[in-house]
Protein backbone atom coordinates (compact mmCIF):
# COMPACT_ATOMS: atom_id res chain seq x y z
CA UNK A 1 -14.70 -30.89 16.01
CA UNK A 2 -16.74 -29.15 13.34
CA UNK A 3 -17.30 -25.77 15.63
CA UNK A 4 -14.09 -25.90 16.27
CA UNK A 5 -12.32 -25.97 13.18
CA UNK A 6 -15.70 -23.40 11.83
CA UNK A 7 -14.57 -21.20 14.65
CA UNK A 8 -10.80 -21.37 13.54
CA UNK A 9 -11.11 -21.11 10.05
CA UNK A 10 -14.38 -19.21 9.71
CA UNK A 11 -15.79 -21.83 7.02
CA UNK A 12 -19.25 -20.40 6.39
CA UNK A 13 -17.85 -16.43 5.84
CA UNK A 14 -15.67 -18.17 2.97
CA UNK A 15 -18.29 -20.11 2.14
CA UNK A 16 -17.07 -23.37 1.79
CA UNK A 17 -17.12 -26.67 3.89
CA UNK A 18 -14.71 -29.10 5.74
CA UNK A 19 -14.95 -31.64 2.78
CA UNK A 20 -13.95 -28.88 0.00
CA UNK A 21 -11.06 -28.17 2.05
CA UNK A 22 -9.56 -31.60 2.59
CA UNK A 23 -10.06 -32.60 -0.58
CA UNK A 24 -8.37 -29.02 -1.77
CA UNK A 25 -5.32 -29.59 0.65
CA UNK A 26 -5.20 -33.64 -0.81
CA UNK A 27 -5.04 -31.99 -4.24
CA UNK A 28 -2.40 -29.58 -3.32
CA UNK A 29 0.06 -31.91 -1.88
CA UNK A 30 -0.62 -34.62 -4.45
CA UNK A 31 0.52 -31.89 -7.02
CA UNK A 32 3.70 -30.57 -4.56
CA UNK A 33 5.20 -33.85 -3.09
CA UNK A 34 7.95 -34.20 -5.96
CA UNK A 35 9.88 -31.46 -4.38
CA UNK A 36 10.32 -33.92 -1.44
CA UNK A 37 12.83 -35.65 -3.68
CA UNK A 38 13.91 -32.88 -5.89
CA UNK A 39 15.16 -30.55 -3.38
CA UNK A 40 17.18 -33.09 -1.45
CA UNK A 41 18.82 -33.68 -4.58
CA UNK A 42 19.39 -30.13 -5.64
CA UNK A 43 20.79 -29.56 -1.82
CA UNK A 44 23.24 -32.61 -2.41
CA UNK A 45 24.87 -30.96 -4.75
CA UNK A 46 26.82 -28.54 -2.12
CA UNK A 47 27.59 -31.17 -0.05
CA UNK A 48 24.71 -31.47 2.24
CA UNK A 49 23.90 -34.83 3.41
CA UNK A 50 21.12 -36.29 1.06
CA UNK A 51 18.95 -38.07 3.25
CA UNK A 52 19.19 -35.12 5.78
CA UNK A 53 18.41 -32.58 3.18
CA UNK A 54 15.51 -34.54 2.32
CA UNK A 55 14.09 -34.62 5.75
CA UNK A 56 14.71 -31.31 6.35
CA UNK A 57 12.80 -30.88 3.61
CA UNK A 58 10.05 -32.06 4.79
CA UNK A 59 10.00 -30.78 8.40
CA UNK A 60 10.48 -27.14 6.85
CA UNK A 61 7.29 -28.10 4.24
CA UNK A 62 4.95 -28.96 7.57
CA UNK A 63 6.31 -25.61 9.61
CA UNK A 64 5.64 -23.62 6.22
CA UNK A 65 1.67 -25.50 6.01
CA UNK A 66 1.01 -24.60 9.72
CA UNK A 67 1.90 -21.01 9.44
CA UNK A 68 -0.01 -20.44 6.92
CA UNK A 69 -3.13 -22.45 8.49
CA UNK A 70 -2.89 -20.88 12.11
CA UNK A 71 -1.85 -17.71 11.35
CA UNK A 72 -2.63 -16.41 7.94
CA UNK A 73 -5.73 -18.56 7.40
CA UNK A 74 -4.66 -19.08 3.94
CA UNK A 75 -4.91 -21.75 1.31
CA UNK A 76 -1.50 -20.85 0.21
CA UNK A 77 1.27 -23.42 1.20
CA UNK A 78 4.62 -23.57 1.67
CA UNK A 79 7.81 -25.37 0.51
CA UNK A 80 11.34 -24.87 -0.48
CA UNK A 81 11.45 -23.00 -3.34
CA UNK A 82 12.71 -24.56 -6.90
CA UNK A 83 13.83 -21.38 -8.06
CA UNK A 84 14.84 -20.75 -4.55
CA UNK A 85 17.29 -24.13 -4.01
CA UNK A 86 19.03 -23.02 -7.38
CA UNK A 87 19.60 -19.89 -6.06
CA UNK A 88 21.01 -21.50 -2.70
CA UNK A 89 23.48 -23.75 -4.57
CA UNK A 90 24.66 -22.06 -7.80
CA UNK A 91 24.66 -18.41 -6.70
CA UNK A 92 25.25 -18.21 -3.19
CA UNK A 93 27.37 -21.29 -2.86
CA UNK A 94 28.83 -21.87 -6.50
CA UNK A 95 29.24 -18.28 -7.65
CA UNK A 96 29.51 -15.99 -4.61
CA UNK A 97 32.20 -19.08 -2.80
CA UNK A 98 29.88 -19.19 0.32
CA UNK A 99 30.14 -22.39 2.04
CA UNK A 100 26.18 -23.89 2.40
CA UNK A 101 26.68 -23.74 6.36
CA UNK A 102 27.37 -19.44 5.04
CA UNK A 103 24.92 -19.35 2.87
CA UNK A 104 22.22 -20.63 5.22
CA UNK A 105 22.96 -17.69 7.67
CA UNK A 106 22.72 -15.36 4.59
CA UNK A 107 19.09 -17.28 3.82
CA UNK A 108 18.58 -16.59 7.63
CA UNK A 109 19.39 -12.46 7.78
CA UNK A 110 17.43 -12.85 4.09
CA UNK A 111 14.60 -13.89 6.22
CA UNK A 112 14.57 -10.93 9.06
CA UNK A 113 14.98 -8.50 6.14
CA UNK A 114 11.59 -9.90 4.79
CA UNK A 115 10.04 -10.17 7.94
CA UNK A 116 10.51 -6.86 8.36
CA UNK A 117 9.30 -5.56 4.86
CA UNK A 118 6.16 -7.88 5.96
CA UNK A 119 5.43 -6.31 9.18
CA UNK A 120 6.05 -3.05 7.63
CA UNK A 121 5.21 -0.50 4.69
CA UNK A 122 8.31 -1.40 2.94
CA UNK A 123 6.35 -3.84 0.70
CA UNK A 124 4.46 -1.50 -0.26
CA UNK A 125 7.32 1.06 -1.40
CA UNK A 126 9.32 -1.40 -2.84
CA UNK A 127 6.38 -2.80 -4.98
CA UNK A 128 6.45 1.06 -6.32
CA UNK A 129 9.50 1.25 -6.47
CA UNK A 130 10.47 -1.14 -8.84
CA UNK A 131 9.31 -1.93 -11.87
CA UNK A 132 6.79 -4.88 -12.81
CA UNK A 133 9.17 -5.57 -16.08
CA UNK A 134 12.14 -6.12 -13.56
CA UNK A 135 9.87 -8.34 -11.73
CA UNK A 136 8.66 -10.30 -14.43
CA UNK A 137 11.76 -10.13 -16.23
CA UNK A 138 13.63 -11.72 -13.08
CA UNK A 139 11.05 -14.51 -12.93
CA UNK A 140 11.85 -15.64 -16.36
CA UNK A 141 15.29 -15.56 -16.62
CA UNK A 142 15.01 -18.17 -13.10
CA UNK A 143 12.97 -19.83 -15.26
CA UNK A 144 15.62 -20.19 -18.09
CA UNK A 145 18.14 -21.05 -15.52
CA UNK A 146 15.77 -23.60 -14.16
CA UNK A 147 15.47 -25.21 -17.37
CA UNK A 148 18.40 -25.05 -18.23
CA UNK A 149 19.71 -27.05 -15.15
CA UNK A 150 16.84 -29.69 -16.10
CA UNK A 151 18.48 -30.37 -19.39
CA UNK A 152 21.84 -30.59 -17.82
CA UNK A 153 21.02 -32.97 -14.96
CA UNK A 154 18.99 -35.19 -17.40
CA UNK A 155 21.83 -35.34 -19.36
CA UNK A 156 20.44 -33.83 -23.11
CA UNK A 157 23.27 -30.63 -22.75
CA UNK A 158 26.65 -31.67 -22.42
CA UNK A 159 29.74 -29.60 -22.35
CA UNK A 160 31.54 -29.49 -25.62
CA UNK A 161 35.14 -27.59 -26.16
CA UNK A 162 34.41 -26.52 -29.86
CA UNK A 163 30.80 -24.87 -28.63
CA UNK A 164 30.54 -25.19 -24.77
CA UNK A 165 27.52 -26.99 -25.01
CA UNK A 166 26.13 -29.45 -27.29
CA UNK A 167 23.33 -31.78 -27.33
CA UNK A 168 23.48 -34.91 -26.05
CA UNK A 169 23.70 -38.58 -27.71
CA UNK A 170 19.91 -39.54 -27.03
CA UNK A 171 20.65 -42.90 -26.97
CA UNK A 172 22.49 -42.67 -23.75
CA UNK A 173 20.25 -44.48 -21.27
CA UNK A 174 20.17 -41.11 -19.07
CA UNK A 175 18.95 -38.80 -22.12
CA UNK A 176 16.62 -41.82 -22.65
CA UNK A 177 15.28 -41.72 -19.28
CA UNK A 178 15.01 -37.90 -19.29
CA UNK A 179 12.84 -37.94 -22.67
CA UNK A 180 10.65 -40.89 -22.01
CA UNK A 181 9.83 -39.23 -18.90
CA UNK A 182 9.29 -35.91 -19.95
CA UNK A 183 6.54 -37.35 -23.01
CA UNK A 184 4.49 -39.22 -19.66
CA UNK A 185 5.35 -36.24 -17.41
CA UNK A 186 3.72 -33.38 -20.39
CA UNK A 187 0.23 -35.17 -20.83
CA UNK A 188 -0.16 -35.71 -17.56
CA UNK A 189 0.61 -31.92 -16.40
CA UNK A 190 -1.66 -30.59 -19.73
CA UNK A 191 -4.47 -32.56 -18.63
CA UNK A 192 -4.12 -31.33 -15.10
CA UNK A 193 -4.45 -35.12 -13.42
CA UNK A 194 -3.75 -35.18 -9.71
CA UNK A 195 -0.02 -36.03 -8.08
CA UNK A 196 1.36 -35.39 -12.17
CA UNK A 197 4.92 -34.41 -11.23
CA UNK A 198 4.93 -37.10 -8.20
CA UNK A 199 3.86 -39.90 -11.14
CA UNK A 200 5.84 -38.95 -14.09
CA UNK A 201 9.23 -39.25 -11.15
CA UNK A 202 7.66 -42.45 -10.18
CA UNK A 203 7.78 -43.24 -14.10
CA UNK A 204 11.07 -42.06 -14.61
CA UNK A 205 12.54 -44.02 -11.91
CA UNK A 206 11.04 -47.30 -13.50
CA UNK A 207 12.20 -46.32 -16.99
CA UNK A 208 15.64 -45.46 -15.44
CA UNK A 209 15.69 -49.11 -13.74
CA UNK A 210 15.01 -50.93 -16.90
CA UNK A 211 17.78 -48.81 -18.61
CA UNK A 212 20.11 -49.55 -16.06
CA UNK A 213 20.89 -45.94 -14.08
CA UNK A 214 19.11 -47.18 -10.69
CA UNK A 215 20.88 -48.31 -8.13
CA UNK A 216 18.24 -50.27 -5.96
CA UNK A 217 21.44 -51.60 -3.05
CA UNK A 218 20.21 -48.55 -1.32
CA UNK A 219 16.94 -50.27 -0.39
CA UNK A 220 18.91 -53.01 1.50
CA UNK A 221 18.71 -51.15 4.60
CA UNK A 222 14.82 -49.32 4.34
CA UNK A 223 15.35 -47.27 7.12
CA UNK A 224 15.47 -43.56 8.05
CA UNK A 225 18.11 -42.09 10.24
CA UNK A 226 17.87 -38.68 11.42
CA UNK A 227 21.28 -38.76 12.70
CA UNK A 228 22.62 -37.10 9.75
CA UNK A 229 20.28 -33.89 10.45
CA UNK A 230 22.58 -32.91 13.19
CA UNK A 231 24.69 -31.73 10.34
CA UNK A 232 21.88 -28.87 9.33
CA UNK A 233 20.08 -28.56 12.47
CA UNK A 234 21.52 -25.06 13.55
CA UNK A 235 24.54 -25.19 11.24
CA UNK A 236 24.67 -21.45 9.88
CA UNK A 237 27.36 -19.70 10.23
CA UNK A 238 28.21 -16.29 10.37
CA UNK A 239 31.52 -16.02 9.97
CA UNK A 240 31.59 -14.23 6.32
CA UNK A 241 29.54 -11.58 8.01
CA UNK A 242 32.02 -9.29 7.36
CA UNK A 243 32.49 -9.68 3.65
CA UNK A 244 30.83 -8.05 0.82
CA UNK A 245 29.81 -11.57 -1.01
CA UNK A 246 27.57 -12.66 2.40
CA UNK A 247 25.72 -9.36 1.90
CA UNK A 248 25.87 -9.58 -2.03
CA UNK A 249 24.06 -13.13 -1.04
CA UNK A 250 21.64 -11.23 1.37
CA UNK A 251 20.75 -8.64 -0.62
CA UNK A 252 20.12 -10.47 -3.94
CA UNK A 253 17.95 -13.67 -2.12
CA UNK A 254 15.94 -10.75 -0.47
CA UNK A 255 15.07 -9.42 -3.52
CA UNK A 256 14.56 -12.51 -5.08
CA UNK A 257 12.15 -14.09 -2.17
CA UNK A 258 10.31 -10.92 -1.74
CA UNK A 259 9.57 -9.50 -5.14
CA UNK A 260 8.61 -13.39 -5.90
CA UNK A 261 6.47 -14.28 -3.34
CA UNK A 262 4.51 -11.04 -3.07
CA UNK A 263 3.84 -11.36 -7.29
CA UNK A 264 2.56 -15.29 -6.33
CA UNK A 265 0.57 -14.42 -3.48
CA UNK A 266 -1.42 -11.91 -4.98
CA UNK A 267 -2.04 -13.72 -8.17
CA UNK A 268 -3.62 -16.43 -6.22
CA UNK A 269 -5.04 -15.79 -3.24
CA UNK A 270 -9.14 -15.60 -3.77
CA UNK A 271 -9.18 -13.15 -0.54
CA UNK A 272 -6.54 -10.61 -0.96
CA UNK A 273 -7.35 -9.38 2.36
CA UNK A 274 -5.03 -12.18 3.79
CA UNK A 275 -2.06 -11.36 1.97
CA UNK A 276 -0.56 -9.09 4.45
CA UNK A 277 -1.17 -12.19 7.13
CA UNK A 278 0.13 -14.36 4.07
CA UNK A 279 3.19 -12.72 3.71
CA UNK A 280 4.10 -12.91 7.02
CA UNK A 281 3.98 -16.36 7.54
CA UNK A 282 5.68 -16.75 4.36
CA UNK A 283 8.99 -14.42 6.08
CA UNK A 284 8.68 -16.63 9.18
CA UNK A 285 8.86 -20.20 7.02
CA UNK A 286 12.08 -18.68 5.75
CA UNK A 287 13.88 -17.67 8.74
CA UNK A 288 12.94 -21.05 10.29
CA UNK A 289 14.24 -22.67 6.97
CA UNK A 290 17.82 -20.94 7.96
CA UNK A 291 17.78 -22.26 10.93
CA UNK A 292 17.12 -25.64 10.63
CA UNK A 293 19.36 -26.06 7.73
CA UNK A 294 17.06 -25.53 4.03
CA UNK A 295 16.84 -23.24 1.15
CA UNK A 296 14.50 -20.64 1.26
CA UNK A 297 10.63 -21.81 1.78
CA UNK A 298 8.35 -20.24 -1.11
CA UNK A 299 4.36 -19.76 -2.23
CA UNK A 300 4.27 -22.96 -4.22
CA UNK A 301 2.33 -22.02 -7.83
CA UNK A 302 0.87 -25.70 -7.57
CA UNK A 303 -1.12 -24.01 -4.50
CA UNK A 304 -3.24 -22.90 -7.90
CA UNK A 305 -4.76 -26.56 -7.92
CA UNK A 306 -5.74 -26.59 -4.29
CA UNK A 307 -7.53 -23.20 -5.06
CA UNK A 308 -9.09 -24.15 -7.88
CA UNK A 309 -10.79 -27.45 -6.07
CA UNK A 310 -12.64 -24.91 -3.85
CA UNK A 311 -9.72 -24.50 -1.25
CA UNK A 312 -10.00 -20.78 0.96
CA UNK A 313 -9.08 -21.41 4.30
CA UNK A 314 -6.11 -22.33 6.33
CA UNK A 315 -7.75 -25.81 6.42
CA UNK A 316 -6.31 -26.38 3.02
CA UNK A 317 -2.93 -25.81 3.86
CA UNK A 318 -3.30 -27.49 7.45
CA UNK A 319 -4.17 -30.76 5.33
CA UNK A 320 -1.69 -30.12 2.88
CA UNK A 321 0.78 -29.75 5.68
CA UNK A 322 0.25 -32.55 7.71
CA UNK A 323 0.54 -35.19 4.74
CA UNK A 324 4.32 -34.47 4.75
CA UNK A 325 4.65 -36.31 8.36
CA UNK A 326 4.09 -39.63 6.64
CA UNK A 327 6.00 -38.69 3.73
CA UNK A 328 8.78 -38.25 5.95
CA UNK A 329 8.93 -42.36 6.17
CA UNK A 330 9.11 -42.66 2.56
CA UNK A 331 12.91 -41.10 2.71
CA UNK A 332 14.73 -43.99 1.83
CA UNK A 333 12.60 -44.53 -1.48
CA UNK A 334 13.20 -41.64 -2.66
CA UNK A 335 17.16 -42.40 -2.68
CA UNK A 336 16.75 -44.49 -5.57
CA UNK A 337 15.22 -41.88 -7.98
CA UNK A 338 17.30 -40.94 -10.80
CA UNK A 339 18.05 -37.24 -11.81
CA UNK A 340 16.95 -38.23 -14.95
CA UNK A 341 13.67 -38.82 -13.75
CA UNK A 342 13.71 -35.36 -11.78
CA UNK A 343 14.79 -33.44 -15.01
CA UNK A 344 11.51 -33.01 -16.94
CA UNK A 345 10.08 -31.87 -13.44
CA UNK A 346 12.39 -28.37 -13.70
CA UNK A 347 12.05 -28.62 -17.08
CA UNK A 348 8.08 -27.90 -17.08
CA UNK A 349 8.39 -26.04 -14.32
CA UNK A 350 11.31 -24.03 -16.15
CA UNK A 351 8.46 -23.14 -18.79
CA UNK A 352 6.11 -22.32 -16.01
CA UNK A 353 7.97 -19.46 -14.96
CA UNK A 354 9.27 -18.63 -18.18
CA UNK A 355 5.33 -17.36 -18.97
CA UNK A 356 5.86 -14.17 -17.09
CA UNK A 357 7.95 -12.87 -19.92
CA UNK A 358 4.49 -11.91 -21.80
CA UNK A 359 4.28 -9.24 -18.94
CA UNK A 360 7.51 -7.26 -19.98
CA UNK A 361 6.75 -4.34 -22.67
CA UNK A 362 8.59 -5.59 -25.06
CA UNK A 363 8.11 -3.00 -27.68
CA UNK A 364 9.60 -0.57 -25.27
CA UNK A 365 13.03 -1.27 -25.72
CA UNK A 366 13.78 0.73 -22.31
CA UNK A 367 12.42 -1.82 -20.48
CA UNK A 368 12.98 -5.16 -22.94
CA UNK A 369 16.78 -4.23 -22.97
CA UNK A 370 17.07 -4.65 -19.05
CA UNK A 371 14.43 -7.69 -18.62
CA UNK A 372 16.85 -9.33 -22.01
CA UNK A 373 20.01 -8.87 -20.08
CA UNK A 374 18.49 -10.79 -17.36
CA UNK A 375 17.08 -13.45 -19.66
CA UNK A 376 20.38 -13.99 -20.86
CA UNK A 377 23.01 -13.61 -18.71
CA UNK A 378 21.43 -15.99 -15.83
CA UNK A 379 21.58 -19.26 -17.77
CA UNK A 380 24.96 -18.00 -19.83
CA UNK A 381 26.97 -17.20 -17.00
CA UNK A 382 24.83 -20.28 -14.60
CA UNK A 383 24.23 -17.48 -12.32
CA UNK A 384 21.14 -15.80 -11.24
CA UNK A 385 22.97 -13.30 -9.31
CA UNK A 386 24.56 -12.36 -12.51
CA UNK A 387 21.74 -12.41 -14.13
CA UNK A 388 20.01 -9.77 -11.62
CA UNK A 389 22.89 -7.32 -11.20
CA UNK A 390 22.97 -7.04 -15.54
CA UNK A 391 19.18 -5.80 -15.86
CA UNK A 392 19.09 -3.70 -12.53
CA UNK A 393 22.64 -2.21 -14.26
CA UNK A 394 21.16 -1.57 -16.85
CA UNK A 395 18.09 -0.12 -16.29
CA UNK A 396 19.06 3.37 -15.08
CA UNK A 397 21.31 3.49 -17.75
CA UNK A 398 18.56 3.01 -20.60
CA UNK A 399 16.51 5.51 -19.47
CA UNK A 400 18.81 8.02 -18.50
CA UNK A 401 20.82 8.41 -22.00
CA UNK A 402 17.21 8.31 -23.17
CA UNK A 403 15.92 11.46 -21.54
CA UNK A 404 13.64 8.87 -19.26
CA UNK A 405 15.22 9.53 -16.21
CA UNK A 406 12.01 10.60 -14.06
CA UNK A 407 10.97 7.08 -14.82
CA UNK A 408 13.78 5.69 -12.47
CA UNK A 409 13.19 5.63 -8.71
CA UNK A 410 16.26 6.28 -5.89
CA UNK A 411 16.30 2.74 -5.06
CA UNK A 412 16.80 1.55 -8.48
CA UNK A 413 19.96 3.96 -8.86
CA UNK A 414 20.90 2.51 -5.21
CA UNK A 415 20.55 -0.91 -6.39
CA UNK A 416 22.59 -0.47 -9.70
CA UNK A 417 24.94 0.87 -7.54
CA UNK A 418 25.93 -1.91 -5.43
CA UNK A 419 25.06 -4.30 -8.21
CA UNK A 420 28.54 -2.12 -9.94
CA UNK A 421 30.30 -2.53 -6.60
CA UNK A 422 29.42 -6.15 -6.33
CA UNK A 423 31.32 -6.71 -10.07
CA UNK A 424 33.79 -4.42 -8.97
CA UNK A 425 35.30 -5.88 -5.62
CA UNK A 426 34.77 -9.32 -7.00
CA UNK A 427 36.95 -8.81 -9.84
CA UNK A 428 40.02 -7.62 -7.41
């Protein structure tokens, strides 16, 4: 067994053993498994079955792993995105009126269009091509829309008619549950202990029990069916093809899943020489996430802890990958988890990606004014796509009543253009 998982993942050259690994993949999923219960929830929300979501979930989680095991050799992993899901229901579903059964084909075509920029130079040129600001700049304002979401589900923002928002009466037993679990979820995260996500939900759920918001009748029948999957197994559909929202939905997740997963991937892999490989496999876990029915499958950033035990082989994320299968018999349990006690989870993770927004120039007000529209506009209008078009708008037009025109590539000026179109036809 040892020679033959040395002569798979060539151990020795990355000089590191079988027990580093294992206990680098244990890491990893300890710090990952919450989205097993958080995405399910976040795919509810557009009508997909729960439990089927979940275990789709799951499946797509362990296809995502393998990949990058057997044929990247990576110690990245992969799962369904958090900024990804939000993207699925609120923009493609909520904003652009794609049904999810649409909106999973568009993740699908999303998925041969980065497949294709893997296999290809067009990563390359498109890294070039557009700027690191607009990059960073679109992974914050996610961020604020992720956060956002996490203080809406928890219940601390509601809607108000006098200001549109307002917060919350913390004494309501789901703003209760959403702060008691955030103060146990933020120590645990800062002080970088094992599974912290997985056992501040855990927490919540218990603190949501005693306060009443738990409905535990679901346990009566601890069972898992995967008769509901036949709902998501194979269900996109293509028949929007033909409009300009499905390919305002293609284009827009493309540039979302590309531009974020090659900025992840190089931050964190400790042999960059497997990013191409990387990449790859990370196009592939998408298109097979279309196909059998999930949002789009991402780098996870809590990859970073599997790393940073010593993980550098596709060992890591085979481990990682194959811990889901007995997750997948945990389903029912995680029916009984609160949203309250899933909040603090996008919260924190919210603030994670919210840290990118030290990479935009902000003393260049060229570039700020562009990244700011995004920030803003993607949790005001609760829509990323929005949030996008506004900054890619608006960069060409910055620079070019600024005499800063040579600064602007063609494909920025192309993708203003049909971000203007998009705002156009969808106002007829």
């Amino acid at each position: 067994m040892d020679s033959r998982l040395e002569r798979w993942f060539h151990l020795q050259e990355e000089k590191t053993t079988i027990r580093t690994e294992i206990v680098a993949g244990l890491t990893t999923f300890m710090t990952v498994a919450y989205i097993i219960a958080v995405n399910g929830t976040i795919l509810s929300m557009v009508g997909m079955p729960y439990e089927a979501a979940t275990i789709v979930t799951v499946i797509c989680s362990f296809i995502g792993c393998m990949l990058m095991a057997l044929w990247a050799n990576s110690p990245l992993i992969l799962v369904p995105g958090m900024g990804d899901n939000a993207f699925f229901v609120f923009t493609l579903v909520f904003s652009l009126g794609l049904t999810w059964q649409q909106a999973l084909a568009a993740v699908f075509v999303a998925g041969l269009v980065f497949m294709v920029t893997s296999v290809t130079k067009w990563a390359d040129y498109l890294s070039r091509s557009i700027p690191k600001s607009m990059i960073h700049a679109m992974t914050a304002g996610i961020g604020f829309f992720i956060a956002f979401l996490g203080l809406k589900n928890g219940g601390l923002i509601v809607a108000n008619e006098s200001t549109f928002v307002s917060l919350a009466n913390l004494s309501e037993p789901h703003a209760l549950t959403t702060i008691l679990t955030l103060v146990i979820a933020l120590p645990l995260f800062l002080r970088n202990v094992k599974g912290n996500f997985l056992i501040a939900i855990i927490a919540g759920t218990g603190i949501g029990a005693a306060l009443g918001i738990v409905d535990f009748s679901v346990l009566r029948d601890f069972s898992i069916s995967f008769s509901g999957y036949g709902e998501l197994f194979l269900a996109l559909d293509f028949s929007a093809i033909g409009t300009f929202q499905f390919w305002t939905a293609v284009f827009s997740l493309s540039m979302v899943i590309i531009f974020q997963n090659m900025g992840t991937q190089l931050g964190m892999l400790p042999n960059k020489s497997k990013f191409r490989r990387s990449f790859q496999a990370n196009s592939l876990s998408v298109i097979s996430a279309g196909l059998l029915g999930c949002s789009p499958m991402t780098t996870a950033a809590e990859g970073a802890t599997g790393i940073a035990s010593g993980g550098r082989t596709g060992l890591t994320s085979l481990t990682a990958g194959l811990l889901f299968i007995p997750a997948l018999f945990l389903v029912p349990l995680f029916k009984v988890i609160p949203t309250s006690a899933i909040a603090p989870v996008l919260i924190i993770v919210g603030c994670l990606m919210i840290m990118s927004i030290k990479e935009v120039p902000f003393d260049d007000f060229t570039e700020a004014f562009p990244a700011y529209m995004m920030l803003a506009i993607m949790p005001l209008s609760f829509s990323i796509a929005n949030g996008i078009a506004f900054g890619f708008i608006a960069y060409p037009i910055v620079k070019w009543v600024t005499g800063r025109r040579a600064e602007v590539s063609m494909t920025m000026y192309m993708i203003a253009v049909f971000f203007l179109l998009y705002f156009i036809l969808g106002s007829i």
